[in-house]
PDB file of N, CA and C in Angstrom:
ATOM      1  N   UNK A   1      59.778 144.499 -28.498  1.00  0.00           N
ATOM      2  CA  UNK A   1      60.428 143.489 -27.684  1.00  0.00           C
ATOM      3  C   UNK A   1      61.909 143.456 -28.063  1.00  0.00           C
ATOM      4  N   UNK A   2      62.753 143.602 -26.649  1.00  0.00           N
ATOM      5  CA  UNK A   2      64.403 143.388 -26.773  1.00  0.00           C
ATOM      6  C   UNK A   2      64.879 142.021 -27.804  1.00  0.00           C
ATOM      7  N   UNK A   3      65.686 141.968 -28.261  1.00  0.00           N
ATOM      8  CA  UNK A   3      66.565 140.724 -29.282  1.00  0.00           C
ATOM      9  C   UNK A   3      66.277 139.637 -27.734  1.00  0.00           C
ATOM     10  N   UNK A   4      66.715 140.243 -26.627  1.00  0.00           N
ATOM     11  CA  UNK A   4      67.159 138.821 -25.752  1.00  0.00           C
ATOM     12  C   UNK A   4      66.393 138.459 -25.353  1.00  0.00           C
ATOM     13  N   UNK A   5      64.739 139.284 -24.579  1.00  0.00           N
ATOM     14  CA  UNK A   5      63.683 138.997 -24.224  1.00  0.00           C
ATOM     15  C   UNK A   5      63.055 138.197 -25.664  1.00  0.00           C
ATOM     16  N   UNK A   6      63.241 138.510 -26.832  1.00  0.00           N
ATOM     17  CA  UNK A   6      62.673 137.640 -27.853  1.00  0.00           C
ATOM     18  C   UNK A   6      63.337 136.132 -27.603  1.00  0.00           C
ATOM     19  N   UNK A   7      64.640 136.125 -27.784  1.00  0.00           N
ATOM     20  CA  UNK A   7      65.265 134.913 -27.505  1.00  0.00           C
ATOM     21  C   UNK A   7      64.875 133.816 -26.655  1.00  0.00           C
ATOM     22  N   UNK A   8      64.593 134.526 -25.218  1.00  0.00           N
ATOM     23  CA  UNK A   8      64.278 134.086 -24.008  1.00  0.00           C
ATOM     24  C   UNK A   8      62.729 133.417 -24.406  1.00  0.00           C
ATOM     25  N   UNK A   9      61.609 134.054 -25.190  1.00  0.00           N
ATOM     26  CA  UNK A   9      60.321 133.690 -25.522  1.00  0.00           C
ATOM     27  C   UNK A   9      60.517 132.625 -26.651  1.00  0.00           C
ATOM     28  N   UNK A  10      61.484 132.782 -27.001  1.00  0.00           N
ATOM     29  CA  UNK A  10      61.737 131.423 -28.260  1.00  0.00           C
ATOM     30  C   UNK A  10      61.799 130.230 -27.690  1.00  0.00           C
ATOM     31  N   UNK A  11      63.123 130.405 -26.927  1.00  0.00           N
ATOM     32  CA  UNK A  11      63.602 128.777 -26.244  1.00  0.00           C
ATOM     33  C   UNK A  11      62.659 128.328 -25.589  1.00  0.00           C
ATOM     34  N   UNK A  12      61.989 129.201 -24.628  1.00  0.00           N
ATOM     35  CA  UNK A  12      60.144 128.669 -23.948  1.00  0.00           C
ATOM     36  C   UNK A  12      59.723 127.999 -24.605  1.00  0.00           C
ATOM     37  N   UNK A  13      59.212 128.818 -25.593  1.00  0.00           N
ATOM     38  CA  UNK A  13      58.299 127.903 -26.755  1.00  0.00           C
ATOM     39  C   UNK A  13      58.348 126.679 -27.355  1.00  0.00           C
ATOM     40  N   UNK A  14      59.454 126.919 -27.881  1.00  0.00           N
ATOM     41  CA  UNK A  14      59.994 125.825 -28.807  1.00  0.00           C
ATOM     42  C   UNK A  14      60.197 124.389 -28.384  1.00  0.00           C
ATOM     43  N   UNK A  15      60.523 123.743 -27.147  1.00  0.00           N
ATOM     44  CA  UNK A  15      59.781 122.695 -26.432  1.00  0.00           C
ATOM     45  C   UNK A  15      58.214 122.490 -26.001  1.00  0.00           C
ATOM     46  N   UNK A  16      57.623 123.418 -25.962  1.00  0.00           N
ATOM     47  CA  UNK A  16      56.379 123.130 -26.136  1.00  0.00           C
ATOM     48  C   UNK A  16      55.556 122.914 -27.433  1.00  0.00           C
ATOM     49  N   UNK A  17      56.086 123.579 -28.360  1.00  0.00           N
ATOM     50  CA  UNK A  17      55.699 123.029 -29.558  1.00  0.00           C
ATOM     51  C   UNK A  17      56.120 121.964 -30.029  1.00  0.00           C
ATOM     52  N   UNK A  18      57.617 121.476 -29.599  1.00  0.00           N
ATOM     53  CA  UNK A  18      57.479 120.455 -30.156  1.00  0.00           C
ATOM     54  C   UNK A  18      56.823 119.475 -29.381  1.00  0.00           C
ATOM     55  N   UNK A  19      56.418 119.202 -28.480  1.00  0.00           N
ATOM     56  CA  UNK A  19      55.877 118.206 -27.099  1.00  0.00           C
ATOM     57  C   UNK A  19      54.674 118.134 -27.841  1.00  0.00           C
ATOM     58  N   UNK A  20      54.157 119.214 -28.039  1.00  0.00           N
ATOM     59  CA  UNK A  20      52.586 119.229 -29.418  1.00  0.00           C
ATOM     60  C   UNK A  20      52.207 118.280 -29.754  1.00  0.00           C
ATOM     61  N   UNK A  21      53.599 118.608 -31.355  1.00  0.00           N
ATOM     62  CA  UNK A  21      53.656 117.935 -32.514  1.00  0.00           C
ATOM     63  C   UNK A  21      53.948 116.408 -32.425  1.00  0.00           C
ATOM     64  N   UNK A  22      54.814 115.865 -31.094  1.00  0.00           N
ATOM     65  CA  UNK A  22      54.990 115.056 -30.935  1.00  0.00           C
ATOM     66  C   UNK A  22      54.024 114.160 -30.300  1.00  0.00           C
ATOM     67  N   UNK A  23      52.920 114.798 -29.408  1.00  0.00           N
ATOM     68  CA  UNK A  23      51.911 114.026 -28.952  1.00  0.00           C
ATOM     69  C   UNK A  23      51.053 113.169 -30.138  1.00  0.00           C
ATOM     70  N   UNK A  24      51.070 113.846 -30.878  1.00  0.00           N
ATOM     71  CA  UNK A  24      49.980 113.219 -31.958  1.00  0.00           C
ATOM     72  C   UNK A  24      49.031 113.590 -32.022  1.00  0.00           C
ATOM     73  N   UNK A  25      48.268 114.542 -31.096  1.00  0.00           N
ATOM     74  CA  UNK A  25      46.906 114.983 -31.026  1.00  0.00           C
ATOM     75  C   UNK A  25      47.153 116.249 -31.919  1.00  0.00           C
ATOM     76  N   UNK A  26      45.953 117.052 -31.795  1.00  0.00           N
ATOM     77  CA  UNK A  26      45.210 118.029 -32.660  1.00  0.00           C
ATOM     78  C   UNK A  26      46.344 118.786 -31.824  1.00  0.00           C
ATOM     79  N   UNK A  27      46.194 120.444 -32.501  1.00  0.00           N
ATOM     80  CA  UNK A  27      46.773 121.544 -31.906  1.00  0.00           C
ATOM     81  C   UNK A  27      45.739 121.621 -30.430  1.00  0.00           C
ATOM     82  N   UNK A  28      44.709 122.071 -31.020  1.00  0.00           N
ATOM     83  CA  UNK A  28      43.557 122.370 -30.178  1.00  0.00           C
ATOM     84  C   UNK A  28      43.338 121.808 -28.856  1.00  0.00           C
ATOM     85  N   UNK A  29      43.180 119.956 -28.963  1.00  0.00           N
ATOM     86  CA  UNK A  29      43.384 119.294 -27.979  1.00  0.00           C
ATOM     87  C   UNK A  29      44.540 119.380 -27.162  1.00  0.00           C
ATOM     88  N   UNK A  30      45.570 119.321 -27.624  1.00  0.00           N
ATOM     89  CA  UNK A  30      46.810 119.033 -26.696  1.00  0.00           C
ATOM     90  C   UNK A  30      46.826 120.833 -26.079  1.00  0.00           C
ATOM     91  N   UNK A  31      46.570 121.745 -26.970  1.00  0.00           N
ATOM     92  CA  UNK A  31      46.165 123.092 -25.912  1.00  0.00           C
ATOM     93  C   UNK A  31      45.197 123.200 -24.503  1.00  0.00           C
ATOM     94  N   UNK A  32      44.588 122.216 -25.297  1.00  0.00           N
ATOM     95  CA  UNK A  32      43.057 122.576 -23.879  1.00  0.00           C
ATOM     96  C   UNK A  32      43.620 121.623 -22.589  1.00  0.00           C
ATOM     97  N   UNK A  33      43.947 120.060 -23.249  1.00  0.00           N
ATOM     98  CA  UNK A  33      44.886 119.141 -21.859  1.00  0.00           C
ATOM     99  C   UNK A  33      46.063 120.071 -21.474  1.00  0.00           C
ATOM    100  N   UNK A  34      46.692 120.750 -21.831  1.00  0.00           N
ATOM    101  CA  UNK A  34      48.282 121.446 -21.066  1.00  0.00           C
ATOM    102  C   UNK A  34      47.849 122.775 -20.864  1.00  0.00           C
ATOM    103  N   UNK A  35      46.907 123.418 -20.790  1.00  0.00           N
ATOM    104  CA  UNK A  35      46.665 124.455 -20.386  1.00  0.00           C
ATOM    105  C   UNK A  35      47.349 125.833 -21.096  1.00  0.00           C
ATOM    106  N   UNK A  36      47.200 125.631 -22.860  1.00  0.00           N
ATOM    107  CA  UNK A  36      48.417 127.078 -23.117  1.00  0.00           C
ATOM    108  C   UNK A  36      46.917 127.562 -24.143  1.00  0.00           C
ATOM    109  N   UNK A  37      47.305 128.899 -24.486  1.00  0.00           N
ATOM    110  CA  UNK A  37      46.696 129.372 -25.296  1.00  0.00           C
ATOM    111  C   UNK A  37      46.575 128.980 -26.488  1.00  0.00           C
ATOM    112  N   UNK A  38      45.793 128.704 -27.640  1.00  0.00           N
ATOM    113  CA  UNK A  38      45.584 128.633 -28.988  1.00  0.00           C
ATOM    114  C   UNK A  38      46.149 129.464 -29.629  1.00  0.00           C
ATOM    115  N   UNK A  39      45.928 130.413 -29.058  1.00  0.00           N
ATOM    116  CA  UNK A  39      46.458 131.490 -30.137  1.00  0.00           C
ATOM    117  C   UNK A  39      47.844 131.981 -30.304  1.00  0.00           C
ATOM    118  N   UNK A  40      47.978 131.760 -28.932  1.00  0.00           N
ATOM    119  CA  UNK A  40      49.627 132.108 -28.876  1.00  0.00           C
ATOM    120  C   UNK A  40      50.988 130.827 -28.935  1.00  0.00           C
ATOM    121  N   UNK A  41      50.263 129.879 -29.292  1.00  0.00           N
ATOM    122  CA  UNK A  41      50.991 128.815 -29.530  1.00  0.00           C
ATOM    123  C   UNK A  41      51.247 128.928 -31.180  1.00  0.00           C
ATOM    124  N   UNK A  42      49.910 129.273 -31.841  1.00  0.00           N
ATOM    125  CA  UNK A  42      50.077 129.233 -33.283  1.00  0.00           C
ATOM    126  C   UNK A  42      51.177 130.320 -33.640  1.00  0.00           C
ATOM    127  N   UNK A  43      51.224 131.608 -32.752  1.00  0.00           N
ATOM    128  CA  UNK A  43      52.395 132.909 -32.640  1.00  0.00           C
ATOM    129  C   UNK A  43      53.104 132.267 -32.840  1.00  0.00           C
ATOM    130  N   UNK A  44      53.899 131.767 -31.730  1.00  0.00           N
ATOM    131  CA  UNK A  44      54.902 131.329 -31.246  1.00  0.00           C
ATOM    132  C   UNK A  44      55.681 130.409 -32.215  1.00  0.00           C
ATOM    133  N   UNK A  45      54.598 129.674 -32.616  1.00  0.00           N
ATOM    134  CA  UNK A  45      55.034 128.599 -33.756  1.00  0.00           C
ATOM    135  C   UNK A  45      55.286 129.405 -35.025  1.00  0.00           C
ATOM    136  N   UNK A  46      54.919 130.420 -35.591  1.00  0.00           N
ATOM    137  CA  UNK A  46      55.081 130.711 -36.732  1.00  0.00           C
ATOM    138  C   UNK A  46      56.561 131.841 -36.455  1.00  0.00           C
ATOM    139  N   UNK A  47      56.357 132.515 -35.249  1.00  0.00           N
ATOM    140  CA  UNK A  47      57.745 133.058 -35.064  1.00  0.00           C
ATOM    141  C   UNK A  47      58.873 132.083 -35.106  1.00  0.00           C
ATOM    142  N   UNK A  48      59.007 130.919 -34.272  1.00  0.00           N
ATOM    143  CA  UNK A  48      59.814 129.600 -34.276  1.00  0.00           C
ATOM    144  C   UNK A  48      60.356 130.003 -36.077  1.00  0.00           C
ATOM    145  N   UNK A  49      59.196 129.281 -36.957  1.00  0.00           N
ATOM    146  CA  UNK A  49      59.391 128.893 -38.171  1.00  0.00           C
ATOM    147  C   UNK A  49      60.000 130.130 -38.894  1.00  0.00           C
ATOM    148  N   UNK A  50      59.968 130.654 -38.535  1.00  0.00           N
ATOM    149  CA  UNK A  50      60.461 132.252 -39.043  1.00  0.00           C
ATOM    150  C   UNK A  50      61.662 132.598 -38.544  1.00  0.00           C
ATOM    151  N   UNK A  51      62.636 132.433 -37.544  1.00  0.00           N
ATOM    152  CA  UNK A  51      63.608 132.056 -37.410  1.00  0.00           C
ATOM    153  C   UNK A  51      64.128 131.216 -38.125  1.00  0.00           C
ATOM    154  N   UNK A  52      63.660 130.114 -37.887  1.00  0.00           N
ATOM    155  CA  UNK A  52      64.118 128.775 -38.281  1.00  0.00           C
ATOM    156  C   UNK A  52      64.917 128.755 -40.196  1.00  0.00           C
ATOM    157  N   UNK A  53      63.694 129.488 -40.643  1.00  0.00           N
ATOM    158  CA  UNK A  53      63.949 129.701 -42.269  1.00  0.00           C
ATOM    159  C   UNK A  53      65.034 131.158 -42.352  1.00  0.00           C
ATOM    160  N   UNK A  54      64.865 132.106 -41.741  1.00  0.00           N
ATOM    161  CA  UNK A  54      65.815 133.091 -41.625  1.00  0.00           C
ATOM    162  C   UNK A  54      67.536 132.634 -41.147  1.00  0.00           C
ATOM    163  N   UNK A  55      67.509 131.517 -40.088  1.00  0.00           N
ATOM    164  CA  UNK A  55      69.049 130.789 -40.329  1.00  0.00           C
ATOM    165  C   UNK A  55      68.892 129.657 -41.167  1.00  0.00           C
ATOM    166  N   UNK A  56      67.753 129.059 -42.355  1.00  0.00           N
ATOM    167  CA  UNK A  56      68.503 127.955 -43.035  1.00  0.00           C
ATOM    168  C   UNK A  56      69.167 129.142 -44.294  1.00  0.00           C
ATOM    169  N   UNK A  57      68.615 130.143 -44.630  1.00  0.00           N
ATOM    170  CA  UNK A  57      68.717 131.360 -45.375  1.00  0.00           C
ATOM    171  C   UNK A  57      70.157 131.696 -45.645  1.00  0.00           C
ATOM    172  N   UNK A  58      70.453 131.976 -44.248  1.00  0.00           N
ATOM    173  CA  UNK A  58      71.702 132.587 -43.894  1.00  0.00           C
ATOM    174  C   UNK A  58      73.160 131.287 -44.190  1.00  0.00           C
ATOM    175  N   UNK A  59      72.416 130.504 -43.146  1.00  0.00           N
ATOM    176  CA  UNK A  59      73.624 129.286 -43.606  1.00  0.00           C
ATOM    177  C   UNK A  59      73.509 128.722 -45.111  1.00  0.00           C
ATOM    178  N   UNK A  60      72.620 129.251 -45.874  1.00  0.00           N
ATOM    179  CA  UNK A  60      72.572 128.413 -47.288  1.00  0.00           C
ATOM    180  C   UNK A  60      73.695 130.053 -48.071  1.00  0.00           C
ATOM    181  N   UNK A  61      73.447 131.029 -47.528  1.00  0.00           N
ATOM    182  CA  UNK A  61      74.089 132.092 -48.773  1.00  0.00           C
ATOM    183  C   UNK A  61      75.776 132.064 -47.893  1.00  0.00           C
ATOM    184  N   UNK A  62      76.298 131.159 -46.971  1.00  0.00           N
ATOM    185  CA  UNK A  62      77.907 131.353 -46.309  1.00  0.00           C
ATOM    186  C   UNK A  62      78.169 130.170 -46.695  1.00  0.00           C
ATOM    187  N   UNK A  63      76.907 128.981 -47.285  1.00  0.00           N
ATOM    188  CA  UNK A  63      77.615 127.710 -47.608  1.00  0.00           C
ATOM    189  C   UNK A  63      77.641 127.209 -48.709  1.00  0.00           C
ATOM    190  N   UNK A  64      77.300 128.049 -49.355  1.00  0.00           N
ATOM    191  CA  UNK A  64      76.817 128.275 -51.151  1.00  0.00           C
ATOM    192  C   UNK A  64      78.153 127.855 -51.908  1.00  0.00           C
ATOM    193  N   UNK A  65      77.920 126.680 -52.572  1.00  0.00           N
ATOM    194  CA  UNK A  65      79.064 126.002 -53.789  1.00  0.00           C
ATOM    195  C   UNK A  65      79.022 126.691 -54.643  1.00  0.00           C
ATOM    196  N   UNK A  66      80.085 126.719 -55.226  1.00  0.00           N
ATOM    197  CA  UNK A  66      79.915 127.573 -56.440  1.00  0.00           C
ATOM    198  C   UNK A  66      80.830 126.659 -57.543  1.00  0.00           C
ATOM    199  N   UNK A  67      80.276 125.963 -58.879  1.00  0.00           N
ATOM    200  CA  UNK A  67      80.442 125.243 -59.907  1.00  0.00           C
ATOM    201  C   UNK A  67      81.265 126.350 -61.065  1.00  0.00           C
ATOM    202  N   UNK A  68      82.081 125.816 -61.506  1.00  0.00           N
ATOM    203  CA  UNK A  68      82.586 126.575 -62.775  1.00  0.00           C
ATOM    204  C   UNK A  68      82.804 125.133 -64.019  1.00  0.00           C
ATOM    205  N   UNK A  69      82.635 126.008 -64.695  1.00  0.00           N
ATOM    206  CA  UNK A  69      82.845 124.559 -66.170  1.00  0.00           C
ATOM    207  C   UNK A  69      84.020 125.461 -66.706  1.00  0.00           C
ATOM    208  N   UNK A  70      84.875 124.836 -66.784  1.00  0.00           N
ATOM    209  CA  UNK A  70      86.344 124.514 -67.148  1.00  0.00           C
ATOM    210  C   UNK A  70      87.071 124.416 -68.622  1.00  0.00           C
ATOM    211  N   UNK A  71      86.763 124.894 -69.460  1.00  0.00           N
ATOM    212  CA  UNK A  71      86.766 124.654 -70.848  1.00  0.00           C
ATOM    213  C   UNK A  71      88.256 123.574 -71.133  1.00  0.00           C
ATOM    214  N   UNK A  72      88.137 122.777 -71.766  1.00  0.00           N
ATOM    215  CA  UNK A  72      89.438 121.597 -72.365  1.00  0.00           C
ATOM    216  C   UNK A  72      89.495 122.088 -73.632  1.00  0.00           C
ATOM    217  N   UNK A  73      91.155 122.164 -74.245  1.00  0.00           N
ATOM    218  CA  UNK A  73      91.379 122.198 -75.145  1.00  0.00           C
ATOM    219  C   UNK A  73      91.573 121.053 -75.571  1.00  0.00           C
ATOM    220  N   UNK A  74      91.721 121.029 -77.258  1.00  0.00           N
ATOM    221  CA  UNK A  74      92.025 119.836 -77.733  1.00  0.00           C
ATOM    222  C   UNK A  74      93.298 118.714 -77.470  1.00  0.00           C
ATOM    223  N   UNK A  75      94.558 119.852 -77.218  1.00  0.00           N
ATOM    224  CA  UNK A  75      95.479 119.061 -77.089  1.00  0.00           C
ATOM    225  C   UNK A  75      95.526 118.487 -75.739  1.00  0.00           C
ATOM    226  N   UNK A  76      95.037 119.216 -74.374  1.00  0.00           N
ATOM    227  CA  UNK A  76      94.796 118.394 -73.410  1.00  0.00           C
ATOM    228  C   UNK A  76      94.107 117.041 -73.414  1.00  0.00           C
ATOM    229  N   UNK A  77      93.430 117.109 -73.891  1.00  0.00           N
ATOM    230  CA  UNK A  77      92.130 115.534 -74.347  1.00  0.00           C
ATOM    231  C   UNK A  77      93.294 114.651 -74.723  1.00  0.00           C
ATOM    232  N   UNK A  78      94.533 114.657 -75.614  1.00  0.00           N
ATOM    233  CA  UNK A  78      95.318 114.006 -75.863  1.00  0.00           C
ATOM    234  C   UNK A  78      96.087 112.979 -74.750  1.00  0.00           C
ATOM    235  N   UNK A  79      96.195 113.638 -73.643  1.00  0.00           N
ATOM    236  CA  UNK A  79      96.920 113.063 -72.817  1.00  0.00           C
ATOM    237  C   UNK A  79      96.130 112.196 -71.298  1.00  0.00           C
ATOM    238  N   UNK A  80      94.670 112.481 -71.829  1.00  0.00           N
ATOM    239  CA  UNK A  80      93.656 111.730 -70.699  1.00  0.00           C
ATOM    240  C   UNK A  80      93.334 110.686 -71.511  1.00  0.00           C
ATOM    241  N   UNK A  81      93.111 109.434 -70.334  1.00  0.00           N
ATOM    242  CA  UNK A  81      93.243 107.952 -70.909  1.00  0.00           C
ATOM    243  C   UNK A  81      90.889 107.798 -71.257  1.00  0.00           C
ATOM    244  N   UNK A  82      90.462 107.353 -72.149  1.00  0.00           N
ATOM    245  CA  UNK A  82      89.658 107.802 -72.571  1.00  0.00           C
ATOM    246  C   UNK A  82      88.873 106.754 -71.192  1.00  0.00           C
ATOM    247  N   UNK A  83      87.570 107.762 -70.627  1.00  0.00           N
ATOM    248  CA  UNK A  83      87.111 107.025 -69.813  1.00  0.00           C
ATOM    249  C   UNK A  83      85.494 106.975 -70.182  1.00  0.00           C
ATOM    250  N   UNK A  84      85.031 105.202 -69.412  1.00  0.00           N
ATOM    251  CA  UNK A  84      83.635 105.046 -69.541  1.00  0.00           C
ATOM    252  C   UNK A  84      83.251 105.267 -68.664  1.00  0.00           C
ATOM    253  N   UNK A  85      81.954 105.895 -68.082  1.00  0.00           N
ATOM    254  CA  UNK A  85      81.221 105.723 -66.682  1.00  0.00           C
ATOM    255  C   UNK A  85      80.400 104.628 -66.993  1.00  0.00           C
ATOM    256  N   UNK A  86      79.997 104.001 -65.589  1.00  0.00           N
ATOM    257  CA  UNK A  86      79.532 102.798 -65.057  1.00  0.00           C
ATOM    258  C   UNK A  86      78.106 103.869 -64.576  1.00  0.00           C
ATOM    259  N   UNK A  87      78.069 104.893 -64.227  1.00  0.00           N
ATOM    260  CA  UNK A  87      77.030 105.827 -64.045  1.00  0.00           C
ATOM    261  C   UNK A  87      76.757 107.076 -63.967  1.00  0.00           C
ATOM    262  N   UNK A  88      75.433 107.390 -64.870  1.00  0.00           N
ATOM    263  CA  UNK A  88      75.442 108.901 -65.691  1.00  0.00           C
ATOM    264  C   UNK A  88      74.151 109.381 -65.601  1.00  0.00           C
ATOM    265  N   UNK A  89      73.847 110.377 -64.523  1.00  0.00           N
ATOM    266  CA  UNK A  89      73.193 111.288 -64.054  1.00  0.00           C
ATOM    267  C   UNK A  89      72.926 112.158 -63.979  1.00  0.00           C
ATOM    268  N   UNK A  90      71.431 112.597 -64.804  1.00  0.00           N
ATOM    269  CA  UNK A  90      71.332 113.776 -65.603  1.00  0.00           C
ATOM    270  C   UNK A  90      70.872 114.818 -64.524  1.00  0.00           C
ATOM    271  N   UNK A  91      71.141 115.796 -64.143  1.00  0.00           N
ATOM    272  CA  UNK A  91      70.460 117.111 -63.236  1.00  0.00           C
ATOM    273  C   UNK A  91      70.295 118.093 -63.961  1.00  0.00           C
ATOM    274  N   UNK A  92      68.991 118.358 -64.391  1.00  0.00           N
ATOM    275  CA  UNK A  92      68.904 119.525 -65.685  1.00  0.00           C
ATOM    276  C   UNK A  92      69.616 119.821 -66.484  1.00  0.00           C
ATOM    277  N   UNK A  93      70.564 120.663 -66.790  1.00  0.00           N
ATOM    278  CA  UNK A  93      71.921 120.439 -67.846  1.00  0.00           C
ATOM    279  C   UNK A  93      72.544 120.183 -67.804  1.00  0.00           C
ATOM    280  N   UNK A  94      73.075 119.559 -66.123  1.00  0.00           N
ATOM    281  CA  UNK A  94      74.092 119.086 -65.829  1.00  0.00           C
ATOM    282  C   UNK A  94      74.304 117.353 -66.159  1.00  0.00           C
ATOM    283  N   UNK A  95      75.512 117.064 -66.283  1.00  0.00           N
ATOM    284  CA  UNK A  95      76.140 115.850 -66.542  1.00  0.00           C
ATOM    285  C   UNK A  95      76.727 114.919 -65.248  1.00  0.00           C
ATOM    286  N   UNK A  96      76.947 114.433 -64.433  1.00  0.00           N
ATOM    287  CA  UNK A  96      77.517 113.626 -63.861  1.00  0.00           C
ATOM    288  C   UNK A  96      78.026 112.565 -63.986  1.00  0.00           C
ATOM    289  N   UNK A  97      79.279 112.060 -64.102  1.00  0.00           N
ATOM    290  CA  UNK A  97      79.232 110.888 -64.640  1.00  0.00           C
ATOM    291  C   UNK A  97      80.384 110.036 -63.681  1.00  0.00           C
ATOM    292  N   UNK A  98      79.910 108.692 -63.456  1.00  0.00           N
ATOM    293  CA  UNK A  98      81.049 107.993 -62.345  1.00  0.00           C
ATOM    294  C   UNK A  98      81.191 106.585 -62.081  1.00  0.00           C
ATOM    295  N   UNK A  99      82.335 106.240 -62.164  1.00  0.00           N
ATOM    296  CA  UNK A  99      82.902 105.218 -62.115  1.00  0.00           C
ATOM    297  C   UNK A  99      82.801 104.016 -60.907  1.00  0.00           C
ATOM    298  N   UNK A 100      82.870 102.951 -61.283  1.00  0.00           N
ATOM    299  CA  UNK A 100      82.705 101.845 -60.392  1.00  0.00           C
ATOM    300  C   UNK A 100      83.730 102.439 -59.171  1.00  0.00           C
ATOM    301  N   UNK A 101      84.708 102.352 -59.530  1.00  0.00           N
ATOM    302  CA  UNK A 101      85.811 102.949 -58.634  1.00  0.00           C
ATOM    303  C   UNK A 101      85.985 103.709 -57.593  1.00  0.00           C
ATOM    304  N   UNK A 102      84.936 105.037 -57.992  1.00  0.00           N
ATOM    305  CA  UNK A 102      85.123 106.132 -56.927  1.00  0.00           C
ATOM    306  C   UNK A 102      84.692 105.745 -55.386  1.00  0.00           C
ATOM    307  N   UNK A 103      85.768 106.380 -54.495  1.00  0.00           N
ATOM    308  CA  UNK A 103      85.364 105.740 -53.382  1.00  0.00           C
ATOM    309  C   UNK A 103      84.237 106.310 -52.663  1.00  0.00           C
ATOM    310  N   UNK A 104      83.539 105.202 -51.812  1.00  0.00           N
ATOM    311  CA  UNK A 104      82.078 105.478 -51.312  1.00  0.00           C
ATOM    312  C   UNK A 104      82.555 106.824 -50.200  1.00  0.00           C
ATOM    313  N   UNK A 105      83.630 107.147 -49.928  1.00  0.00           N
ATOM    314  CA  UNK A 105      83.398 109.178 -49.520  1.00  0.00           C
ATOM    315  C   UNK A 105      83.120 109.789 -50.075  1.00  0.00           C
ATOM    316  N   UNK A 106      83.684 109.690 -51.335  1.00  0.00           N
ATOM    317  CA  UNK A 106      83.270 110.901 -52.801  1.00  0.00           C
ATOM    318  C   UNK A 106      82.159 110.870 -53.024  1.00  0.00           C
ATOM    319  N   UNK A 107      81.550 109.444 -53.075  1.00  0.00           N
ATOM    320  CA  UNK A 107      80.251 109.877 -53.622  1.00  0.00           C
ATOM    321  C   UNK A 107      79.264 110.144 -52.578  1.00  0.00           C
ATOM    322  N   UNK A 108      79.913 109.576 -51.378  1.00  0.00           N
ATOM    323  CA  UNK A 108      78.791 110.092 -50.815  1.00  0.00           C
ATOM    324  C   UNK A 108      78.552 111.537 -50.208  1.00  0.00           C
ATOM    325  N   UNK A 109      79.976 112.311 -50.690  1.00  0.00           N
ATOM    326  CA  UNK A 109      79.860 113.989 -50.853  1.00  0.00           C
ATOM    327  C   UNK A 109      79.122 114.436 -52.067  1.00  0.00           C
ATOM    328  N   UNK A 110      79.670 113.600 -53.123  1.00  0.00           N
ATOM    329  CA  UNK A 110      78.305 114.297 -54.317  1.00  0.00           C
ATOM    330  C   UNK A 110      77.164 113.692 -54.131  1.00  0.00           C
ATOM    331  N   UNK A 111      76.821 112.776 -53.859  1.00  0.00           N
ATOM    332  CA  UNK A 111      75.432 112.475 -53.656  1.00  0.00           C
ATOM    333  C   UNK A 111      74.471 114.172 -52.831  1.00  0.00           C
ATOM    334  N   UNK A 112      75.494 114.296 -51.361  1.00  0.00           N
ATOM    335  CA  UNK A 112      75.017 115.055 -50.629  1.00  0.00           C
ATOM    336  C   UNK A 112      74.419 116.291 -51.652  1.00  0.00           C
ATOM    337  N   UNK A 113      75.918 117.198 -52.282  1.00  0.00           N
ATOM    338  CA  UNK A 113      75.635 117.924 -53.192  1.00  0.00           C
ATOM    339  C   UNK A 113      74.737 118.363 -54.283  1.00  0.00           C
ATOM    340  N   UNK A 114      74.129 116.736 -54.237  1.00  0.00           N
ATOM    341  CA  UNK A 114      73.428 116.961 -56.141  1.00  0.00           C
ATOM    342  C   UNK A 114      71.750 117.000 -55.159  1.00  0.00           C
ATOM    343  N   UNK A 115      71.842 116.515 -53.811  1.00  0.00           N
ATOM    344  CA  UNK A 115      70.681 116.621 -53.035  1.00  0.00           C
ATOM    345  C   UNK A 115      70.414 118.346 -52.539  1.00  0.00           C
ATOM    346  N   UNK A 116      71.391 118.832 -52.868  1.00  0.00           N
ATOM    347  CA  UNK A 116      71.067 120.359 -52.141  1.00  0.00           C
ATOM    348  C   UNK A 116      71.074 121.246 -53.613  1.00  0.00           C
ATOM    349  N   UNK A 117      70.980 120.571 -54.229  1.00  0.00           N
ATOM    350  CA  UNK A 117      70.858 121.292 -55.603  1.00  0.00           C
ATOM    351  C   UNK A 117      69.389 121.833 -55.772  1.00  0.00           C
ATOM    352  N   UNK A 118      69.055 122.358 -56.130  1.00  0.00           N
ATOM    353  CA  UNK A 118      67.702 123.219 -56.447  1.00  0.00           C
ATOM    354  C   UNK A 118      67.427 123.253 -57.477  1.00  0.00           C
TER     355      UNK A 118
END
């Protein structure tokens, strides 16, 4: 099967599966009331999902952060005013730590971040 004739069998599908999932009924039932195949719905659906994970794939390795730890020397430490966090959040070896202060954009970009962490 052509890339576009595949394409063309995707977008079909893919409203009918979700119309499915959204009915609430069984696979089975909502097949036999709408008249589609069993079998080729379960296809269809697992091709869907197979796409679906092949672009979260793709957009996860072009949107991929990349962390570096920064080494401080001693005499730098000299000239930072010594700070407490108000909150300190452990992510496996990682440290987070943050202040009453920071504004609710920032955190709610690291929040996002420490959620796509793995």
């Amino acid at each position: 099967m052509d890339k576009i004739t595949h394409k063309m069998r995707l977008d079909y599908w893919m409203p009918i599966i979700s119309k499915c999932h959204k009915s609430g009924m069984s696979v089975r039932a909502w097949c036999i009331q709408n008249n589609i195949n069993e079998k080729k719905f379960y296809y269809w659906q697992r091709r869907i999902r197979e796409e679906v994970f092949k672009t979260l794939k793709r957009n996860e390795s072009e949107n991929q952060a990349y962390f570096v730890q920064l080494p401080i020397h001693n005499n730098t430490l000299k000239n930072i005013p010594s700070f407490k966090p108000d909150i300190v959040i452990h992510i496996q070896d990682n440290v987070l730590e943050i202040s009453n202060t920071v504004s609710e954009e920032l955190l709610s970009k690291v929040l996002k971040v420490i959620s796509d962490v793995k």
